[in-house]
Protein backbone atom coordinates (compact mmCIF):
# COMPACT_ATOMS: atom_id res chain seq x y z
CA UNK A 1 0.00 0.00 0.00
CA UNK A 2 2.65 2.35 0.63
CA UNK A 3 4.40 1.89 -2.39
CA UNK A 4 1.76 2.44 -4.35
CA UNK A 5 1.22 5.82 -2.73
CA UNK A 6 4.73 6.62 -3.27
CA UNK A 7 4.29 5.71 -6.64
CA UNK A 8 1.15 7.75 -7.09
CA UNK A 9 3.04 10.84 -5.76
CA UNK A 10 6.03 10.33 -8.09
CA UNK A 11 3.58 9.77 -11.37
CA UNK A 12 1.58 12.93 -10.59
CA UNK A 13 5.09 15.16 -9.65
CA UNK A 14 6.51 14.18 -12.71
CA UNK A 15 3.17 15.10 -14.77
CA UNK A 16 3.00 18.21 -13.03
CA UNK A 17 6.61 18.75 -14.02
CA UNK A 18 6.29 17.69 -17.65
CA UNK A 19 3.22 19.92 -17.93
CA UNK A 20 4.69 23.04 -16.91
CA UNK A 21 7.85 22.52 -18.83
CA UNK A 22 8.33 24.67 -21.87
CA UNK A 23 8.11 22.49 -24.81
CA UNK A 24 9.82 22.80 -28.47
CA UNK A 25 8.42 21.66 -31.77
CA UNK A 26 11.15 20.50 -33.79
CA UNK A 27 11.68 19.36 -37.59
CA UNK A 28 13.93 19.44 -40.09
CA UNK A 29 13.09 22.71 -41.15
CA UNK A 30 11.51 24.92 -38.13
CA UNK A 31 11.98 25.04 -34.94
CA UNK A 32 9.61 26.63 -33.01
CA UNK A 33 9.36 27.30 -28.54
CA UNK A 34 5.79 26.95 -27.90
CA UNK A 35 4.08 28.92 -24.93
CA UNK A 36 4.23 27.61 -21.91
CA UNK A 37 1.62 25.10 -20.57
CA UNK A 38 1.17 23.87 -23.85
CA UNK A 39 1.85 19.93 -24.23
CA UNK A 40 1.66 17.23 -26.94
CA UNK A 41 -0.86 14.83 -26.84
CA UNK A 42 -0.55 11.35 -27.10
CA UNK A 43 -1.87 9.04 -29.86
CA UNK A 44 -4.70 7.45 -28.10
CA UNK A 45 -5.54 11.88 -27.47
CA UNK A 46 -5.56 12.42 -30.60
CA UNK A 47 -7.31 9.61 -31.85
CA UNK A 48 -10.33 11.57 -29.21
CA UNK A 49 -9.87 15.14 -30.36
CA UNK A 50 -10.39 13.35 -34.09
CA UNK A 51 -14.01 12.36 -33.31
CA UNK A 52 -14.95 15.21 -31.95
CA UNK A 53 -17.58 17.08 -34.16
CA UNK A 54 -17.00 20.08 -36.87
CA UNK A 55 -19.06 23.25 -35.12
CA UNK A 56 -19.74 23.84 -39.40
CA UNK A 57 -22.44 21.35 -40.35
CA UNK A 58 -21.81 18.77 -42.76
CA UNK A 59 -17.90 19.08 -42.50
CA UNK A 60 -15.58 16.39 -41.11
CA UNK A 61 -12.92 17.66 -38.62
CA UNK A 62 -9.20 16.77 -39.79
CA UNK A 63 -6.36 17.64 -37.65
CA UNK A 64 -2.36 17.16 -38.05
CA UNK A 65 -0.03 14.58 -36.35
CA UNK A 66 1.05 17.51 -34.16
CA UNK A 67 -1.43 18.51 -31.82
CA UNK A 68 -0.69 20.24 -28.57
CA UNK A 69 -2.74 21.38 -25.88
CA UNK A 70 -3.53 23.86 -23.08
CA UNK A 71 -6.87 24.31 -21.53
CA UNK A 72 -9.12 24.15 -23.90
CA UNK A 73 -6.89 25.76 -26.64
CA UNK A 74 -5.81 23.18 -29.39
CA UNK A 75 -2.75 23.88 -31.36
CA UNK A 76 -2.32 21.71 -34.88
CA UNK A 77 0.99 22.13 -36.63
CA UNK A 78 0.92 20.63 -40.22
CA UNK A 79 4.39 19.83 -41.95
CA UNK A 80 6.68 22.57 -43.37
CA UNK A 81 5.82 22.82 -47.32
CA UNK A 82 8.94 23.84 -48.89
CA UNK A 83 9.32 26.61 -52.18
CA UNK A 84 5.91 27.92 -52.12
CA UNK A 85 5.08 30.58 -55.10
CA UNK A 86 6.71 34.00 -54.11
CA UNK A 87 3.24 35.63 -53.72
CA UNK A 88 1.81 32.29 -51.80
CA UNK A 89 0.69 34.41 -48.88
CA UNK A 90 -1.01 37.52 -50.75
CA UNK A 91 -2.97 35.35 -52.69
CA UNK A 92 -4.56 32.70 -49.70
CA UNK A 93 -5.26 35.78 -47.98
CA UNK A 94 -7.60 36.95 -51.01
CA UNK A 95 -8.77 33.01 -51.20
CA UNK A 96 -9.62 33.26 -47.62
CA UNK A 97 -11.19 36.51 -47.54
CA UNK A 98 -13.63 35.74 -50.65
CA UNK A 99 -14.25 32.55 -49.01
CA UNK A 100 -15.39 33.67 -45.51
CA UNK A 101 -17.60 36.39 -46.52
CA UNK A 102 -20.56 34.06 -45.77
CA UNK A 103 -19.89 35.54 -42.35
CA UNK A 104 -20.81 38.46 -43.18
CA UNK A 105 -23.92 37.88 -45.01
CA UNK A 106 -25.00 35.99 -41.59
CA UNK A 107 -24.21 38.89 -39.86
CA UNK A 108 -21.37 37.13 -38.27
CA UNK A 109 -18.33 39.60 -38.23
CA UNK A 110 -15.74 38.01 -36.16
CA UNK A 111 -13.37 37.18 -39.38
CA UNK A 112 -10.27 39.14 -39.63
CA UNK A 113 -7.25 38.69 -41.33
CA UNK A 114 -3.92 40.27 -41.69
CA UNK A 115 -0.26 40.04 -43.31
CA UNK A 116 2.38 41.37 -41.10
CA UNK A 117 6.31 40.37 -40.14
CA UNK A 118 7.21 38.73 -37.00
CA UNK A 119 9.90 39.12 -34.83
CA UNK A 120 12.16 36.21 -36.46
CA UNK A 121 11.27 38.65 -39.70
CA UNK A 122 9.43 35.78 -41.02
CA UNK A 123 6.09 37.11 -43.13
CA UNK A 124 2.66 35.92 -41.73
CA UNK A 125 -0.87 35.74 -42.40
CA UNK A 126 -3.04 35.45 -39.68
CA UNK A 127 -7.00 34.61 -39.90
CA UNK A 128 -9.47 34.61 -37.08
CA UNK A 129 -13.14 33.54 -36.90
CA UNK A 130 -16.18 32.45 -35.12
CA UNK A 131 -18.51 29.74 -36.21
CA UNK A 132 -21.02 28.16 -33.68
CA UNK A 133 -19.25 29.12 -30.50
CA UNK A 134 -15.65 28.03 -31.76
CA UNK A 135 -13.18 30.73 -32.64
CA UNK A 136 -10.43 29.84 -34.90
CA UNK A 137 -6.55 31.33 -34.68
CA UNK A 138 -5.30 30.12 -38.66
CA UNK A 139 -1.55 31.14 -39.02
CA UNK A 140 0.64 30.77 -42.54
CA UNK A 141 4.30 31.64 -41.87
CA UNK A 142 6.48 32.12 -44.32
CA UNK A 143 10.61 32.49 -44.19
CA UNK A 144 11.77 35.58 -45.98
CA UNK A 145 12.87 33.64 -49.21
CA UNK A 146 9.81 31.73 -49.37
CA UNK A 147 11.40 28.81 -48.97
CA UNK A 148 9.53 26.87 -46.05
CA UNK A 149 5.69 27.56 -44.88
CA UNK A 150 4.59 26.77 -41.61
CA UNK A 151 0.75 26.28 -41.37
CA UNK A 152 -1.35 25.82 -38.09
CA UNK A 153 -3.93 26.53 -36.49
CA UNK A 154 -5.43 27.20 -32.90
CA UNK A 155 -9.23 25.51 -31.69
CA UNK A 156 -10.85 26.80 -28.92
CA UNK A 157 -14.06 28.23 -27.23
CA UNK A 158 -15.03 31.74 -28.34
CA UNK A 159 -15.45 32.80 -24.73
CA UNK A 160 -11.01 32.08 -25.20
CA UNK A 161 -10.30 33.90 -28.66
CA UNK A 162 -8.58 36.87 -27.25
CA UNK A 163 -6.12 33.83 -24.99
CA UNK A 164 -5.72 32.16 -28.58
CA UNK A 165 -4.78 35.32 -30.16
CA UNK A 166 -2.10 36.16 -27.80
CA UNK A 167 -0.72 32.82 -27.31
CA UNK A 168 -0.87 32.58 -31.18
CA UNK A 169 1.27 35.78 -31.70
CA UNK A 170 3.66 34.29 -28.97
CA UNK A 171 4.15 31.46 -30.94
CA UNK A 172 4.64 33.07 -34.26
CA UNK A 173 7.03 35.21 -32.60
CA UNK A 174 9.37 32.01 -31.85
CA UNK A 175 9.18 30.13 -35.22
CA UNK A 176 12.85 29.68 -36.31
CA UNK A 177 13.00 27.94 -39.80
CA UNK A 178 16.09 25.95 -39.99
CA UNK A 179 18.48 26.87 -43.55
């Protein structure tokens, strides 16, 4: 009996450790310090988040094999596409923004998008929305040569959009792609 207290107490120090530990997404071509708090979620995690239904009717929810959490913020990180066209981020952002003004017509006006540099000098576009009560942080980051594109994307509540937004910039803030 004992032991298995002592056990217990070990298992939930070194979770609380692990949790609070400042975690780094890694590849071969970006390298990026996530927030703190956030961790990586295990298979059989993932394999939950997947059946989780799409707050848009009629769409089926698809998520990367890098998903990380914190609260009830979910990060997805898709693999680095390499030697996208030179004006790659200009024109999703006009794909994007024809293709969300349903919002508007449904007098939903919680999209927003924006190109901007980050601190790494890495070019971004950023999209946020609300549909059904989820608000949506979608990030494309580009290195200055256009060489590697980073896209993600943060899940969450809409009562945590402005958390997502800021955590979100955070992140963007430490993407390093590798040369």
């Amino acid at each position: 009996m004992k032991k298995k207290i002592i056990l217990a107490f070990v298992l939930s120090l070194l979770t609380a450790i692990t949790c609070r530990a400042q975690l780094t997404h890694t590849s071969q071509s970006v390298k990026i310090i996530l927030p703190k708090g956030f961790y990586k979620l295990s298979n059989q995690q993932v394999d939950s988040v997947k059946s989780i239904k799409s707050p848009i009717a009629g769409l089926h929810k698809t998520y990367s094999p890098y998903l990380y959490k914190i609260g009830f913020l979910l990060l997805s990180l898709n693999d680095v596409v390499q030697n996208a066209p030179a004006d790659y981020l200009s024109s999703t952002k006009k794909f994007m923004d024809d293709g969300y003004g349903f919002l508007k017509e449904r007098n939903n006006n919680t999209y927003r998008s924006i190109l901007k540099n980050t601190a790494n000098n890495n070019q971004v576009l950023i999209v946020s929305y609300s549909i059904n009560k989820v608000s949506f942080f979608r990030f494309y980051c580009q290195n200055i040569t256009n060489k590697f594109t980073l896209i993600g994307k943060i899940e969450c509540p809409e009562v945590d959009a402005t958390k997502a937004e800021t955590l979100g910039n955070e992140l963007l803030n430490n993407i390093q792609f590798i040369k």
